[in-house]
N, C-alpha and C. Protein backbone atom coordinates (compact mmCIF):
# COMPACT_ATOMS: atom_id res chain seq x y z
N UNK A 1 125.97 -4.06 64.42
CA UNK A 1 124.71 -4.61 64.00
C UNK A 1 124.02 -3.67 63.00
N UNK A 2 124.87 -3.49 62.01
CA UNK A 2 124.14 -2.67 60.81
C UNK A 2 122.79 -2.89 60.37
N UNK A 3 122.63 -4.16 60.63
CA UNK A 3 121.58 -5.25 59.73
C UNK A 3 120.11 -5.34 60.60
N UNK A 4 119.99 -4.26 61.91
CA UNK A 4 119.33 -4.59 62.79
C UNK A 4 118.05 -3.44 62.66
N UNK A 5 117.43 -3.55 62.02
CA UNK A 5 116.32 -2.14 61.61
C UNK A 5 114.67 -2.79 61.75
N UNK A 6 113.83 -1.71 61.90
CA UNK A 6 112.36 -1.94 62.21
C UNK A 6 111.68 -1.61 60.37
N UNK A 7 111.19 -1.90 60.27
CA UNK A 7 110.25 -1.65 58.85
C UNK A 7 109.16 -1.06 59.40
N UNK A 8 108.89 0.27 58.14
CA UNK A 8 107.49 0.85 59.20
C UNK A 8 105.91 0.19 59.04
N UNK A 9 106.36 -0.84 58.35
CA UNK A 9 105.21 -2.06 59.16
C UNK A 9 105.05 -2.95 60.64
N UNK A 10 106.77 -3.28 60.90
CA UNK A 10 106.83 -3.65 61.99
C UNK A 10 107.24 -2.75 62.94
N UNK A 11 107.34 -1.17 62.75
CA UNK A 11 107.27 0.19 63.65
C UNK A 11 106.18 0.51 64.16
N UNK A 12 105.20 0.30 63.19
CA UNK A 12 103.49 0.31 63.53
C UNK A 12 103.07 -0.69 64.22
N UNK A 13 103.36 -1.61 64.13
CA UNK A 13 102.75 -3.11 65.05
C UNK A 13 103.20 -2.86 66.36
N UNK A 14 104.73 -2.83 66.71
CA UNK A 14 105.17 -2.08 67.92
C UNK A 14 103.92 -0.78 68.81
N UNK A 15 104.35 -0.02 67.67
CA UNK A 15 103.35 1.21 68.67
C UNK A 15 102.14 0.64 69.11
N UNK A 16 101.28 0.24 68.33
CA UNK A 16 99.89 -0.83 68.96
C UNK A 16 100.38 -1.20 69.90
N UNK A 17 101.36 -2.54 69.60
CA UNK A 17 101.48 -3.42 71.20
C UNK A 17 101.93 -2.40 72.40
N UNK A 18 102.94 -1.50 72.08
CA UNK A 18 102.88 -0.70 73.40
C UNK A 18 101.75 0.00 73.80
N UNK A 19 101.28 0.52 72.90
CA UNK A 19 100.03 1.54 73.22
C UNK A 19 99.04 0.55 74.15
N UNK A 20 98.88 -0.73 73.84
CA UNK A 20 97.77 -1.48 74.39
C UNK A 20 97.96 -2.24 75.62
N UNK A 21 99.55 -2.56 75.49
CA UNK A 21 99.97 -3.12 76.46
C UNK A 21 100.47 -1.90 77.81
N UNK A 22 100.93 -0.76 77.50
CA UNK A 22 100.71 0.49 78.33
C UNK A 22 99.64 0.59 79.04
N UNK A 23 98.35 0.70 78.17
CA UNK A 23 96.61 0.81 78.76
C UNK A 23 96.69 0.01 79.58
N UNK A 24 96.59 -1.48 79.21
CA UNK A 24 96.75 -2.59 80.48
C UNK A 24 96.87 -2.31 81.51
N UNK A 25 98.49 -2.16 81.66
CA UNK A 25 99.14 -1.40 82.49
C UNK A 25 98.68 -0.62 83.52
N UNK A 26 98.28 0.51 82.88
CA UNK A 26 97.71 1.42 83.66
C UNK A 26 95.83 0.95 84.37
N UNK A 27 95.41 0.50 83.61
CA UNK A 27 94.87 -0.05 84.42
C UNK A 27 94.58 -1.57 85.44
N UNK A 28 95.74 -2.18 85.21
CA UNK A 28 96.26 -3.00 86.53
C UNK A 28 96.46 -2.21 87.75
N UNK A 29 97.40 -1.19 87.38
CA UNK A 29 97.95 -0.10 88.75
C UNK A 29 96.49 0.25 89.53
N UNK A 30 95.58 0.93 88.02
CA UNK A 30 94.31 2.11 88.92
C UNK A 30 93.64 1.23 89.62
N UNK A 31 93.43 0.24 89.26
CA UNK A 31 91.92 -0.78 89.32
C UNK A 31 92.29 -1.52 91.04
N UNK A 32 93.37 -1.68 90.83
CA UNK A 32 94.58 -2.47 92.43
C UNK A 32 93.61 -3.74 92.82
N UNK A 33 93.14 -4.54 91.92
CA UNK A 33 92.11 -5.72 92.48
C UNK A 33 93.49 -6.96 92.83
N UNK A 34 93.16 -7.69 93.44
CA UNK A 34 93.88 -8.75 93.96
C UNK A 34 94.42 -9.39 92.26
N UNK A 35 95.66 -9.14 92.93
CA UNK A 35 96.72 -9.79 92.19
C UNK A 35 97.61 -8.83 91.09
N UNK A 36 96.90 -7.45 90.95
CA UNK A 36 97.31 -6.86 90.39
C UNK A 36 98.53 -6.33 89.88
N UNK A 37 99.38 -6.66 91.07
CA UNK A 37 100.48 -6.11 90.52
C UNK A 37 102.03 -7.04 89.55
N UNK A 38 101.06 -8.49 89.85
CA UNK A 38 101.45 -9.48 88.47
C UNK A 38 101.14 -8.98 87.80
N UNK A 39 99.28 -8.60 87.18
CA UNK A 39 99.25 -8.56 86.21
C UNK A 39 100.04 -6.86 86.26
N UNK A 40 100.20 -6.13 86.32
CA UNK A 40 101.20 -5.18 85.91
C UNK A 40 102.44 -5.48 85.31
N UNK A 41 103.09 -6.49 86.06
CA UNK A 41 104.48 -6.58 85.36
C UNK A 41 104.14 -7.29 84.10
N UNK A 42 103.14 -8.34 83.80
CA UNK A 42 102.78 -9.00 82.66
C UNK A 42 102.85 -7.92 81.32
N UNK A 43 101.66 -7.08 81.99
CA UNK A 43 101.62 -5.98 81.24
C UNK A 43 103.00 -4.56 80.66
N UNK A 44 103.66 -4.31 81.80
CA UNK A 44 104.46 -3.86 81.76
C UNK A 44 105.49 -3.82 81.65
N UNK A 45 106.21 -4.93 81.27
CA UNK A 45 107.22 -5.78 80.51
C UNK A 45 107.04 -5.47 79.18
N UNK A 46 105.97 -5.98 78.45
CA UNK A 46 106.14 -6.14 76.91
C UNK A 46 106.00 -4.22 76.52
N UNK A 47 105.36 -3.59 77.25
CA UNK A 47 105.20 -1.92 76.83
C UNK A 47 106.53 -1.74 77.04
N UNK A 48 107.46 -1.90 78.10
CA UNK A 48 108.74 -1.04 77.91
C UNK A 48 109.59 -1.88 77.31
N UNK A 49 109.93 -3.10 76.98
CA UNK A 49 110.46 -3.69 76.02
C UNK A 49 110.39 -3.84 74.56
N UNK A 50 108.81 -2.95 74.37
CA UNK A 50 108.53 -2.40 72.49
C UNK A 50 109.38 -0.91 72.58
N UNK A 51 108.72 -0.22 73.86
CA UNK A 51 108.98 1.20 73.96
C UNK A 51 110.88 1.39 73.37
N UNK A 52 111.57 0.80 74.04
CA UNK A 52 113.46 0.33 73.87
C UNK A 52 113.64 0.07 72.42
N UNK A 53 112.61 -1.08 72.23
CA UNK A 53 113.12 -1.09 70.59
C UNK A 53 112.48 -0.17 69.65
N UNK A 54 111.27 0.85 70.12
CA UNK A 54 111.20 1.79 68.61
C UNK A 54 111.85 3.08 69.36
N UNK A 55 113.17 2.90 70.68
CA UNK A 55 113.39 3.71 70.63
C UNK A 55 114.82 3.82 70.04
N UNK A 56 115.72 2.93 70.28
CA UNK A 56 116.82 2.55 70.02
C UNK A 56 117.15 1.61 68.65
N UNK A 57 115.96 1.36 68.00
CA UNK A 57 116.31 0.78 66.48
C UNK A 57 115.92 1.72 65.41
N UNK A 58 116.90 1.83 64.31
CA UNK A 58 116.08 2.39 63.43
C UNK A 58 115.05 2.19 62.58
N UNK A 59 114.14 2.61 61.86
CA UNK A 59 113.40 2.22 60.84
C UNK A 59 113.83 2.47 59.54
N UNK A 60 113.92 1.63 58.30
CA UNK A 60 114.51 1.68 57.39
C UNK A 60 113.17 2.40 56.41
N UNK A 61 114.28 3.15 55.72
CA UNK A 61 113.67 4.11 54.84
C UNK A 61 113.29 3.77 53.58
């Protein structure tokens, strides 16, 4: 998959969505109000599934 690269426009959009979707995250866990730990995985799905791809794709130069 030669053809499979991030642009550092869509490298930057990534980091946001993890960065924000991380925060979430973390505060689903702290906050522990009823139901929380759906919304965690809601949250914590899309952060480690950006996190995989700006870690394992490259960005083209």
């Amino acid at each position: 998959m030669p053809d499979l690269y991030l642009t550092p426009l869509t490298g930057a959009a990534l980091v946001f969505l993890v960065v924000v979707c991380g925060h979430r995250f973390r505060l689903a866990w702290k906050d522990k109000a009823p139901g929380w730990q759906r919304r965690a995985w809601l949250w914590g799905l899309p952060a480690a599934a950006g996190f995989l791809l700006l870690a394992f794709l490259p960005l083209q130069t």
